[in-house]
Protein backbone atom coordinates (compact mmCIF):
# COMPACT_ATOMS: atom_id res chain seq x y z
CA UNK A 1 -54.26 -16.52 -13.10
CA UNK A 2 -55.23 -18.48 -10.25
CA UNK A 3 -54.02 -17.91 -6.91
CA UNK A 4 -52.40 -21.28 -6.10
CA UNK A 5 -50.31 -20.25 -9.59
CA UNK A 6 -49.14 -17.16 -8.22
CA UNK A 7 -47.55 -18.71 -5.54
CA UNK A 8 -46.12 -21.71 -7.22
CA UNK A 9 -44.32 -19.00 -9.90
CA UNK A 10 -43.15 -17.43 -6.60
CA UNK A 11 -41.67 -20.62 -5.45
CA UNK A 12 -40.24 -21.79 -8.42
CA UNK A 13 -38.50 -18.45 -8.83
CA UNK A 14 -37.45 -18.56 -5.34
CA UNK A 15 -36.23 -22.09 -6.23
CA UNK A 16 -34.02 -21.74 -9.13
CA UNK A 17 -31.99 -19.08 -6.94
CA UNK A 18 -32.00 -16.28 -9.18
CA UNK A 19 -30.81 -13.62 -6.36
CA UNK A 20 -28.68 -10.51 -7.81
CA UNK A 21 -26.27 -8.79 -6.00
CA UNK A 22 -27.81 -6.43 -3.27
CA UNK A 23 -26.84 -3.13 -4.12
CA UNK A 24 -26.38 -2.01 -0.31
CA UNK A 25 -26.47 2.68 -0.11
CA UNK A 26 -22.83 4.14 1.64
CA UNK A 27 -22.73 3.58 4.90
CA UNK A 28 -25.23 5.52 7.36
CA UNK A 29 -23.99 6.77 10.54
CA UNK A 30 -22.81 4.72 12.98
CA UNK A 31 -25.14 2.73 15.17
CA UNK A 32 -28.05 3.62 12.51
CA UNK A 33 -30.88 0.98 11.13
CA UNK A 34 -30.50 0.60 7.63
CA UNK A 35 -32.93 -0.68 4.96
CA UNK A 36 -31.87 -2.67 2.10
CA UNK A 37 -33.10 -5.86 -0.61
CA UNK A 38 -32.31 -8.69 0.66
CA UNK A 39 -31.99 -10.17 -2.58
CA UNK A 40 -34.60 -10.93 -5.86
CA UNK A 41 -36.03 -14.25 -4.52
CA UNK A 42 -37.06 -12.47 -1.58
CA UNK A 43 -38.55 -9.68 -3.45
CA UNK A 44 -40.13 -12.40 -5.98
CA UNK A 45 -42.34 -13.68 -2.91
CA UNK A 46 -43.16 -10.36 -1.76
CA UNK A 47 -44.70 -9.41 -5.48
CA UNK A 48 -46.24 -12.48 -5.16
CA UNK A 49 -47.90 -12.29 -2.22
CA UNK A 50 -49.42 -8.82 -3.15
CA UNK A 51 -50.49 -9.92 -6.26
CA UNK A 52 -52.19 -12.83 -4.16
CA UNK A 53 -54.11 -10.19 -1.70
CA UNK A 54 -54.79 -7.55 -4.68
CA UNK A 55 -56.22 -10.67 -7.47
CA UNK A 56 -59.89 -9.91 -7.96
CA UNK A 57 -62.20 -11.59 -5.74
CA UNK A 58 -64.67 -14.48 -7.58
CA UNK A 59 -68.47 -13.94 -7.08
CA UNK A 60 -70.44 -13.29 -4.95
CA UNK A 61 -68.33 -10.64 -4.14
CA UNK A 62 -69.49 -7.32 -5.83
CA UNK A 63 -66.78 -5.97 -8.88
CA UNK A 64 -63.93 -4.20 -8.25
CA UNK A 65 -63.32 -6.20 -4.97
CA UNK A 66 -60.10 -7.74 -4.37
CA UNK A 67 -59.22 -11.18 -1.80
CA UNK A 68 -57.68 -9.08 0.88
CA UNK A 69 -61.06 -7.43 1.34
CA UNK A 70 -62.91 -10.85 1.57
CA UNK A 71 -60.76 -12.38 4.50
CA UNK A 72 -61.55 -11.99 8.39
CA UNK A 73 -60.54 -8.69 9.68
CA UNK A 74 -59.32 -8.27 13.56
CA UNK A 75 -62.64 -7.39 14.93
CA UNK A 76 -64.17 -10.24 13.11
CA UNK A 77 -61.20 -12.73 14.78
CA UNK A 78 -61.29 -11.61 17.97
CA UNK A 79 -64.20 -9.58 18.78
CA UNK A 80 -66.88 -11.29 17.42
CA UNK A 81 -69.15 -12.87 20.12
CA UNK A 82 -68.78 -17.21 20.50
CA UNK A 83 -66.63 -18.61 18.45
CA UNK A 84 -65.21 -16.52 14.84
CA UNK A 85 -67.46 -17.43 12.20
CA UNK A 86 -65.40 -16.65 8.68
CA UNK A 87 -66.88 -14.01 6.75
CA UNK A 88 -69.84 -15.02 4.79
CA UNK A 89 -70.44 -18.42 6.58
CA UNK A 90 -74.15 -18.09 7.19
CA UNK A 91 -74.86 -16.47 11.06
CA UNK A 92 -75.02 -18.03 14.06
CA UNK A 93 -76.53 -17.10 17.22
CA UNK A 94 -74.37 -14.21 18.48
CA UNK A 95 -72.84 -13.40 15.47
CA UNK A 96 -73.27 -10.20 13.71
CA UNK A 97 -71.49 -11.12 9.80
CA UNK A 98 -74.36 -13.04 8.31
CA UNK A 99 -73.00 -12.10 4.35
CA UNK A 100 -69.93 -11.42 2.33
CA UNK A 101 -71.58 -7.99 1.42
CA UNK A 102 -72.62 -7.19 5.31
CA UNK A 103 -68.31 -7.82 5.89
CA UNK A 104 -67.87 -5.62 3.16
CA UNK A 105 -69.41 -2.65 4.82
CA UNK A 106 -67.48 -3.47 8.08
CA UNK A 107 -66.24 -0.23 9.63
CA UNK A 108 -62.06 0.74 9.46
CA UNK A 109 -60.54 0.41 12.70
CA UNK A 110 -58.00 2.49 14.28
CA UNK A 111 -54.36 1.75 13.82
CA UNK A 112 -54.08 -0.54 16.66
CA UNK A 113 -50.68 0.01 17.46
CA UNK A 114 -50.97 3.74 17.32
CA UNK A 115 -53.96 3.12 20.25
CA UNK A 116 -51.70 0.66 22.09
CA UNK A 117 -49.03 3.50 22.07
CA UNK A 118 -51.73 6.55 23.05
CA UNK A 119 -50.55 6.33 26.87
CA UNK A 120 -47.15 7.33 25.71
CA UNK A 121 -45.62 10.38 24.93
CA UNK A 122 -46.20 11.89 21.65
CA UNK A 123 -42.78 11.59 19.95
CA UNK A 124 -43.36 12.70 16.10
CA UNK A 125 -46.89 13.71 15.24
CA UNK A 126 -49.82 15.69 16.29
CA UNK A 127 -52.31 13.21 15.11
CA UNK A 128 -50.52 10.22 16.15
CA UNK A 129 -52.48 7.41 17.83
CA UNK A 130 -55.81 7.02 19.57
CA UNK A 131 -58.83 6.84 18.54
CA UNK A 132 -59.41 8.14 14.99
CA UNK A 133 -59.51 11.92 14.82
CA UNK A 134 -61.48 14.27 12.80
CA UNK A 135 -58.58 16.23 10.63
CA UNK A 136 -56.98 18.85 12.32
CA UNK A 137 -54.76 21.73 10.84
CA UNK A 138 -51.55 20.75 9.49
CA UNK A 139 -49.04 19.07 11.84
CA UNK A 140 -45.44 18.25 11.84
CA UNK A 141 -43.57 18.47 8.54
CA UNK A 142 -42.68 15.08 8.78
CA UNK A 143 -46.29 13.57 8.91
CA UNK A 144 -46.15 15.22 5.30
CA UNK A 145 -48.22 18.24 6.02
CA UNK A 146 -51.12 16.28 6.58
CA UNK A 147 -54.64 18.66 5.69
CA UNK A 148 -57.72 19.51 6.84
CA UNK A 149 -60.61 18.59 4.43
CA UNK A 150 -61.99 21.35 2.77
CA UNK A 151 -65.31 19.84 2.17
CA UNK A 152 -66.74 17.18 3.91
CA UNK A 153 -65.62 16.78 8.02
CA UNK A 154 -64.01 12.96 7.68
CA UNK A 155 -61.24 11.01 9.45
CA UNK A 156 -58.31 12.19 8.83
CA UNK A 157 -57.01 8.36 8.28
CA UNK A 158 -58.50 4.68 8.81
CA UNK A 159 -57.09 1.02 8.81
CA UNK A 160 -58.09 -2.40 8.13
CA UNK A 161 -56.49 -5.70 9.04
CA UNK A 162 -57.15 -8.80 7.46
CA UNK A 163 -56.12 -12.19 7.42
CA UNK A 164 -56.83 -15.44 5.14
CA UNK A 165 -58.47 -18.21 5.66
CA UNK A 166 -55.22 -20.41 6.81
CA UNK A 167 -54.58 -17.87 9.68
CA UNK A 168 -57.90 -16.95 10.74
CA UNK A 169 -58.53 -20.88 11.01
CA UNK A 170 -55.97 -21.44 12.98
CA UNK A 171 -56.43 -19.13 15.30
CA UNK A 172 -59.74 -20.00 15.23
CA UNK A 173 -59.20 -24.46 15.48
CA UNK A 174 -56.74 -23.39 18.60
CA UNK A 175 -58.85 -21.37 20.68
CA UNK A 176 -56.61 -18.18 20.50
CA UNK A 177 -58.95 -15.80 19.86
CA UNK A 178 -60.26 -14.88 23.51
CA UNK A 179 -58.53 -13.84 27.05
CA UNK A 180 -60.04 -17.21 28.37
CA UNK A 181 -58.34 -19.19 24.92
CA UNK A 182 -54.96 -17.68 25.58
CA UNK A 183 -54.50 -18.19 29.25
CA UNK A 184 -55.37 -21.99 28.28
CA UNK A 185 -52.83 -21.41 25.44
CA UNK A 186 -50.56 -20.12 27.39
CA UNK A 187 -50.25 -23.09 30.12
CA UNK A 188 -49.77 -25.67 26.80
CA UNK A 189 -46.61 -27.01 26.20
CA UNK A 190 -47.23 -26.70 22.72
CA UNK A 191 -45.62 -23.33 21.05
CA UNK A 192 -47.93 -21.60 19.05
CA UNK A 193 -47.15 -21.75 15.22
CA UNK A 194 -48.73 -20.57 12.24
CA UNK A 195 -49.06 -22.37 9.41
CA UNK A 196 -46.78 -21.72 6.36
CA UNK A 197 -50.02 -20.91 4.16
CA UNK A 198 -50.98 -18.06 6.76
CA UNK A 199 -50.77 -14.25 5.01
CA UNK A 200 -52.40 -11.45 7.37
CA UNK A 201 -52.37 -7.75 5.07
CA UNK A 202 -52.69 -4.33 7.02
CA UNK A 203 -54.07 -1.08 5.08
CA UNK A 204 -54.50 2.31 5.48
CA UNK A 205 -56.50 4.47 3.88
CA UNK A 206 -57.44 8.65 3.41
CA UNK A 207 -60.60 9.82 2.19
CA UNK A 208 -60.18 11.01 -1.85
CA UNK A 209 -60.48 14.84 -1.34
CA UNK A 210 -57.77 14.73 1.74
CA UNK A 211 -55.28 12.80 -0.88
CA UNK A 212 -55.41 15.63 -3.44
CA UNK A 213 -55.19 18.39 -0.81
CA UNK A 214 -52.29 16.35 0.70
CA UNK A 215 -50.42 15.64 -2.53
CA UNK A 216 -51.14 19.28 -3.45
CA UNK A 217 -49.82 20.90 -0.40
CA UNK A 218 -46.59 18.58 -1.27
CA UNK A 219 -45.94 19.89 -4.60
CA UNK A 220 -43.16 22.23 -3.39
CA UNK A 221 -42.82 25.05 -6.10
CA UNK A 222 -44.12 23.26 -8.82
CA UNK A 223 -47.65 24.41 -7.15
CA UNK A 224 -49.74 21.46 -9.44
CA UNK A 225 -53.44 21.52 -7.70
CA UNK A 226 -54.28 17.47 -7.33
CA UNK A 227 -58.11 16.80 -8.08
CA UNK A 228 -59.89 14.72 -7.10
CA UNK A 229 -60.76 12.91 -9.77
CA UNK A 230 -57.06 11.85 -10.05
CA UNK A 231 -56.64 10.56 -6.87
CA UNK A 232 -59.96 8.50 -8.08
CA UNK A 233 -58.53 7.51 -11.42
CA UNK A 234 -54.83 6.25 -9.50
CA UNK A 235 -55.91 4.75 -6.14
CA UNK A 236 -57.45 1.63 -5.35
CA UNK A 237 -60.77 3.20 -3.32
CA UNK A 238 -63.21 2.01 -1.20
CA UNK A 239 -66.45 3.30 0.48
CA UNK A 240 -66.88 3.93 4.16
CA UNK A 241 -70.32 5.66 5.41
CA UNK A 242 -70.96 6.66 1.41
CA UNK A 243 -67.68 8.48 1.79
CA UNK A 244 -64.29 7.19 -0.58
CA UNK A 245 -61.49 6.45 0.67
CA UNK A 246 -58.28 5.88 -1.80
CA UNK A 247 -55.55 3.16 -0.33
CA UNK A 248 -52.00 4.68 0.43
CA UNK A 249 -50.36 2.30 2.03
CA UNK A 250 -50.16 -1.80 2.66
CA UNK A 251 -48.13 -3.99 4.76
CA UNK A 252 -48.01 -8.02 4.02
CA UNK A 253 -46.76 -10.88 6.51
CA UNK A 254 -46.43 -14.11 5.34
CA UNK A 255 -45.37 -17.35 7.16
CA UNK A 256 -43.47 -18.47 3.94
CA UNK A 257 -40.32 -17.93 6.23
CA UNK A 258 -40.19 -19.26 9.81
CA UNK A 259 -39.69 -15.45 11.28
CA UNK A 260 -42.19 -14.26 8.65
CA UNK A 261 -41.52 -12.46 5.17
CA UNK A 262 -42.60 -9.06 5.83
CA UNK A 263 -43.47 -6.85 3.25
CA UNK A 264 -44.33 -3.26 2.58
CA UNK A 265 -46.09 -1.55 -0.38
CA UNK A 266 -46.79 2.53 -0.53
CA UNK A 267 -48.60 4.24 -3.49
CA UNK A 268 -45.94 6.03 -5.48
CA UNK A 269 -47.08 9.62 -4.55
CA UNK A 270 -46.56 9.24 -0.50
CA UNK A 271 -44.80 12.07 0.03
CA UNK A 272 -41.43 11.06 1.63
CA UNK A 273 -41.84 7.40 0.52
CA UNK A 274 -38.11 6.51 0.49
CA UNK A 275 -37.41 9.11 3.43
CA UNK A 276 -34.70 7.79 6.15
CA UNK A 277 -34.16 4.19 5.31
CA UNK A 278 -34.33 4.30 0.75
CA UNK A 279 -36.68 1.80 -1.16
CA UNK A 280 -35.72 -1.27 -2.73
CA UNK A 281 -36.86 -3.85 -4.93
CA UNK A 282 -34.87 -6.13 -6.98
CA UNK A 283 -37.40 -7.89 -9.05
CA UNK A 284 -40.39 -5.52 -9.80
CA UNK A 285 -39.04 -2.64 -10.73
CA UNK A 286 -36.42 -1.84 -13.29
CA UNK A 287 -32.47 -1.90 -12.66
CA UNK A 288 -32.01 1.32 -12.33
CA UNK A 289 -34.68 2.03 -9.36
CA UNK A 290 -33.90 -1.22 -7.75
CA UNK A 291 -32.58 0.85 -4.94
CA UNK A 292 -33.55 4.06 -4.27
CA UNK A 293 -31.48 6.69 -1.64
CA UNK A 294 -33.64 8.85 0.34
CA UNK A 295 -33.41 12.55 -0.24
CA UNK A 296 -31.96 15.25 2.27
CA UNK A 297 -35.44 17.01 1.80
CA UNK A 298 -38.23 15.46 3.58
CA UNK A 299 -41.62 14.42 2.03
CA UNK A 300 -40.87 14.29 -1.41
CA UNK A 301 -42.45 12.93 -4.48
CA UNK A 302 -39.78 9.76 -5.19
CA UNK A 303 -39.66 8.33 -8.95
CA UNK A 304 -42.01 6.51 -10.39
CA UNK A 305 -41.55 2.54 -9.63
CA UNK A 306 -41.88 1.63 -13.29
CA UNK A 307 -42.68 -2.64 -13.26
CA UNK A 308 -40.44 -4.54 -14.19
CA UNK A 309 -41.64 -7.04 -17.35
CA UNK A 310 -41.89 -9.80 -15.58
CA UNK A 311 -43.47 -8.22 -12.78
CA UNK A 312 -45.84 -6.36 -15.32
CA UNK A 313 -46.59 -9.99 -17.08
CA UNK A 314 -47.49 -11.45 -13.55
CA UNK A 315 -50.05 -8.42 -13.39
CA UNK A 316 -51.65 -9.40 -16.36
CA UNK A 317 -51.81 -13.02 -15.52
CA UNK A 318 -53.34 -12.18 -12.70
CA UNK A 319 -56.17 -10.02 -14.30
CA UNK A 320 -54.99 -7.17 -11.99
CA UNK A 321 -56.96 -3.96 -12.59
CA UNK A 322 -54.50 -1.23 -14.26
CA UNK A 323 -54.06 1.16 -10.80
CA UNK A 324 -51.89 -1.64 -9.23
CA UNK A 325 -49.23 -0.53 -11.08
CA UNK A 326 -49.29 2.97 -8.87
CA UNK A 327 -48.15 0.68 -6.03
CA UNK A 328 -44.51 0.30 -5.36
CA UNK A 329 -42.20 -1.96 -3.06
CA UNK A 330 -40.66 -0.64 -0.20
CA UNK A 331 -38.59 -3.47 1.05
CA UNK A 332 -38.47 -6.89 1.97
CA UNK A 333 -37.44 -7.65 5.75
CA UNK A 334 -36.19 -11.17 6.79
CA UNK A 335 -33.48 -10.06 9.13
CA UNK A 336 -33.54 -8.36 12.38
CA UNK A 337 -29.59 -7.20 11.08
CA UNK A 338 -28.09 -6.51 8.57
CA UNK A 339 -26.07 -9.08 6.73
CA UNK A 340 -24.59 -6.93 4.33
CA UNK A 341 -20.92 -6.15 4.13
CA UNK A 342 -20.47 -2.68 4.34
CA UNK A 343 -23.49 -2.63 7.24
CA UNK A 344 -23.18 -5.99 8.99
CA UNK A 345 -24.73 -6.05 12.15
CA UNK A 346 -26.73 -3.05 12.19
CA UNK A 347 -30.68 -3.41 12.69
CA UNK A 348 -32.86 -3.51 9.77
CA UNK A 349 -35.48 -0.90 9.30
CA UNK A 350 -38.79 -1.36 8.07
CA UNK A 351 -41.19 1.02 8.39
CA UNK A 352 -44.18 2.78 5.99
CA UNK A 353 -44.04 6.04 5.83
CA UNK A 354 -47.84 6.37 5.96
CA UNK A 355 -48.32 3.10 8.25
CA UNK A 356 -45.21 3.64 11.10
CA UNK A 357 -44.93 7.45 10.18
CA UNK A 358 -48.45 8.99 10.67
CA UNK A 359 -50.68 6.41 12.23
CA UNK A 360 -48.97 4.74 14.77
CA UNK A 361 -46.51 7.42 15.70
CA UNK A 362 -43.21 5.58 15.10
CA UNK A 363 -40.21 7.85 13.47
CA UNK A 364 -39.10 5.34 10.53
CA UNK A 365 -35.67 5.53 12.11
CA UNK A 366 -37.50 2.94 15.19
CA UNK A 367 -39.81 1.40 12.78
CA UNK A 368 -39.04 -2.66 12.36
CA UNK A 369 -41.55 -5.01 11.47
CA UNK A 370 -39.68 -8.00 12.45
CA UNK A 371 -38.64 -7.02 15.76
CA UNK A 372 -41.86 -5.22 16.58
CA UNK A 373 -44.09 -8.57 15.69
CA UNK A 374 -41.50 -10.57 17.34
CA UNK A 375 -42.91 -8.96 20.78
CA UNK A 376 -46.08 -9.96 20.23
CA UNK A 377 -46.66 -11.88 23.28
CA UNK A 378 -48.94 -12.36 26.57
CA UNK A 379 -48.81 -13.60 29.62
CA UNK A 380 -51.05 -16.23 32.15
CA UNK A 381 -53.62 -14.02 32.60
CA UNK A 382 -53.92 -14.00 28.79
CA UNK A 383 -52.83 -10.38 28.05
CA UNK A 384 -50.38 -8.19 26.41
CA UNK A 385 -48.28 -7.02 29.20
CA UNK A 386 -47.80 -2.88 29.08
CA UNK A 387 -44.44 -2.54 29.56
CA UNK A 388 -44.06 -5.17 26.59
CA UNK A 389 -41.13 -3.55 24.00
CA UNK A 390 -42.93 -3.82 20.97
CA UNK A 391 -46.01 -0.90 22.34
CA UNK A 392 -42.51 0.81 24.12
CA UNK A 393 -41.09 4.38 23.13
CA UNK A 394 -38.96 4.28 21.52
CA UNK A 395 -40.36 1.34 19.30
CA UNK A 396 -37.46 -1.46 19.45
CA UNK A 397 -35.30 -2.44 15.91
CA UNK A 398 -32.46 -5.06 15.73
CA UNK A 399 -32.43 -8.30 17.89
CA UNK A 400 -35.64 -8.70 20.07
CA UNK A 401 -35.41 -10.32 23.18
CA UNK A 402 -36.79 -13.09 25.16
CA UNK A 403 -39.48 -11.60 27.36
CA UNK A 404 -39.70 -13.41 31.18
CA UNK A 405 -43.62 -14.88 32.15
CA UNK A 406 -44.63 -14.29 28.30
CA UNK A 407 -45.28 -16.84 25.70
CA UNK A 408 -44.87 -15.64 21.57
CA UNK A 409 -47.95 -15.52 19.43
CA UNK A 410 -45.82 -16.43 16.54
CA UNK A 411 -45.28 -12.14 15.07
CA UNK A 412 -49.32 -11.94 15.14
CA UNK A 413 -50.06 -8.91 17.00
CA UNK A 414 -53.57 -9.29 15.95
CA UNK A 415 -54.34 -10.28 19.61
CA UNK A 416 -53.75 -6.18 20.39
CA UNK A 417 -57.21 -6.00 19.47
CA UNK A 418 -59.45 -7.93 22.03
CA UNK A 419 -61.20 -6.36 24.37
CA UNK A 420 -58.65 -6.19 27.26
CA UNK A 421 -56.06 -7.07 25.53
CA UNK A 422 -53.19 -4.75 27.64
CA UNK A 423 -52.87 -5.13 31.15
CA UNK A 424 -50.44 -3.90 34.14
């Protein structure tokens, strides 16, 4: 199925208004974020942008690669030298990404937030944010035991952001990829807007042999030893330095919605996957999981997030290799509060509990994708200002507000990344 039919099934779907009732959990405590569907159209687009990032590249790219891994990452947006050059475009003076296979072997960053947070306290984690760290012993029982390798010495955990060819040209065709580009940018009268096409995908990832020791040590009594050969046979993997690394988490923006439609996808085995805020999904999964409470005991194994048949027909469509089916639906956010009856006006959560939890250091009870990308802003001298809310602890959820002297970069806090990027 081609990708242009993906999203026109989306669309259609969304179209015909085939929403079901949102099946909203008892009311949390007072004050509290809450997480919820906000309905089956809006879960529709979500499936359908995955199923857009995860379709199997065409050639030249090598098999077993999917789109997301073709597109620009952050370092190729705004750290290249000269102007971005999209990734196999044939090199230019300056530029280092001369073919799609030299992109492929680009190195994972660091989560970006989580090293836009480092000057702050630590306020969950031991291995929070910074540069990436070699694995340590086990930490806090809410980053899920996280182990230490017990054969080769590897990062603990690695990320990768990537954006299509809509958003990376438009950042690109308005000159917003440099210090000098924004302070020009940000003495236009013209707002900075995305265009509806754009789709930027964030991913984490864990070397294979940490998985099964981390999914082992999460087991509880059941004491089921994880090989590594399962976490090969149920992850989407990748190579980094001849080393693999299985995919655990994924978080998907899309400017099909003028605040964004912000999804987030975890493999079904996270342990504590539904912790705090539940897990919902009102299209691809079946009725009876289409919301999910989370437990009283922390890091978990949640059920299985069985597809849904129309969900498992888009798959096939598609030509979707069989491990997709290991990856489950969070939520949908569209909504900075709730509009649901029995929690109106409370901020929505969204937060991965891989992604917020253990990279970037943010509790899930502070973790919002909408209000956090909201903040993404900078200022004349074409910087993110360090005192802005969305690098803040706590992380803001619920209504963001305006910021004085800054101008919005539209949710993308991809500019985090340039060299520079925070200032006083």
């Amino acid at each position: 199925m081609r990708l242009f039919t993906v999203r026109a099934a989306a669309m259609s779907l969304f179209a015909l208004g085939m929403a079901g009732p949102v099946h909203a959990e008892p009311a949390p405590p007072a004050g509290a974020g809450v997480g919820y569907s906000p309905g089956r159209d809006y879960d529709v687009l979500s499936w359908a942008t995955f199923i857009t990032a995860v379709t199997p590249a065409p050639a030249p790219a090598p098999a077993g690669t999917v789109t997301f891994q073709t597109w620009a990452t952050d370092a190729e947006t705004f750290q290249a030298p000269g102007v971005p050059v999209w990734p196999g475009t044939p090199s230019t003076a300056g530029h280092p990404v001369a073919t799609l296979q030299e992109h492929l072997s680009h190195p994972f960053q660091p989560s970006q937030l989580g090293r836009a947070r480092a000057h702050l306290p630590q306020v969950q984690l031991e291995q929070g944010g910074g540069e990436l760290p070699p694995c340590g012993p086990p930490g806090d029982a809410a980053a899920g035991n996280f182990p230490t390798p017990a054969t080769k010495t590897a990062n603990c955990y690695a990320e990768e952001v990537t954006r299509n060819q809509a958003s990376f040209q438009y950042i690109v065709s308005q000159n917003l990829y440099s210090t000098a580009g924004l302070k020009a940018a940000f003495s236009a009268t013209t707002p900075i807007a995305f265009p509806t096409d754009s789709l930027e995908v964030k991913t984490d990832w864990i070397p294979v042999h940490t998985v099964a020791v981390w999914l082992t040590r999460n087991q509880g009594a059941s004491q089921v030893v994880i090989s590594d050969d399962f976490v090969k046979k149920n992850y989407f993997l990748t190579q980094q330095d001849g080393l693999d690394y299985a995919l655990v988490s994924m978080h998907i923006s899309s400017k099909l919605l003028p605040n964004w439609l912000w999804a987030t996808f975890e493999h079904r085995l996270n342990p504590g996957r539904c912790d705090t805020m539940g897990c919902y999904d009102q299209f691809g999964t079946t009725k009876a999981l289409a919301s999910v409470p989370p437990r009283k005991t922390a890091n978990t194994t949640y059920p299985t997030c069985v597809k849904s048949p129309e969900l498992a027909a888009l798959f096939g469509r598609a030509g979707l290799a069989p491990v997709w089916i290991n990856y489950c639906l969070k939520e949908t956010q569209i909504d900075y509060l709730s509009t649901q009856p029995s929690t109106k006006g409370r901020p929505v959560l969204g937060g991965d509990s891989f992604t917020e939890r253990v990279a970037a250091d943010v509790p899930i009870p502070q973790s919002s994708c909408i209000t956090c990308h909201k903040y993404a802003s900078f200022g004349a001298q074409g910087c993110v200002s360090g005192t802005n809310p969305g690098i803040s602890n706590p992380a803001p959820i619920g209504t963001a507000a305006a910021q004085s002297g800054q101008k919005d970069y539209d949710f993308v806090w991809g500019l985090i990344t340039m060299t520079n990027s925070v200032c006083n």
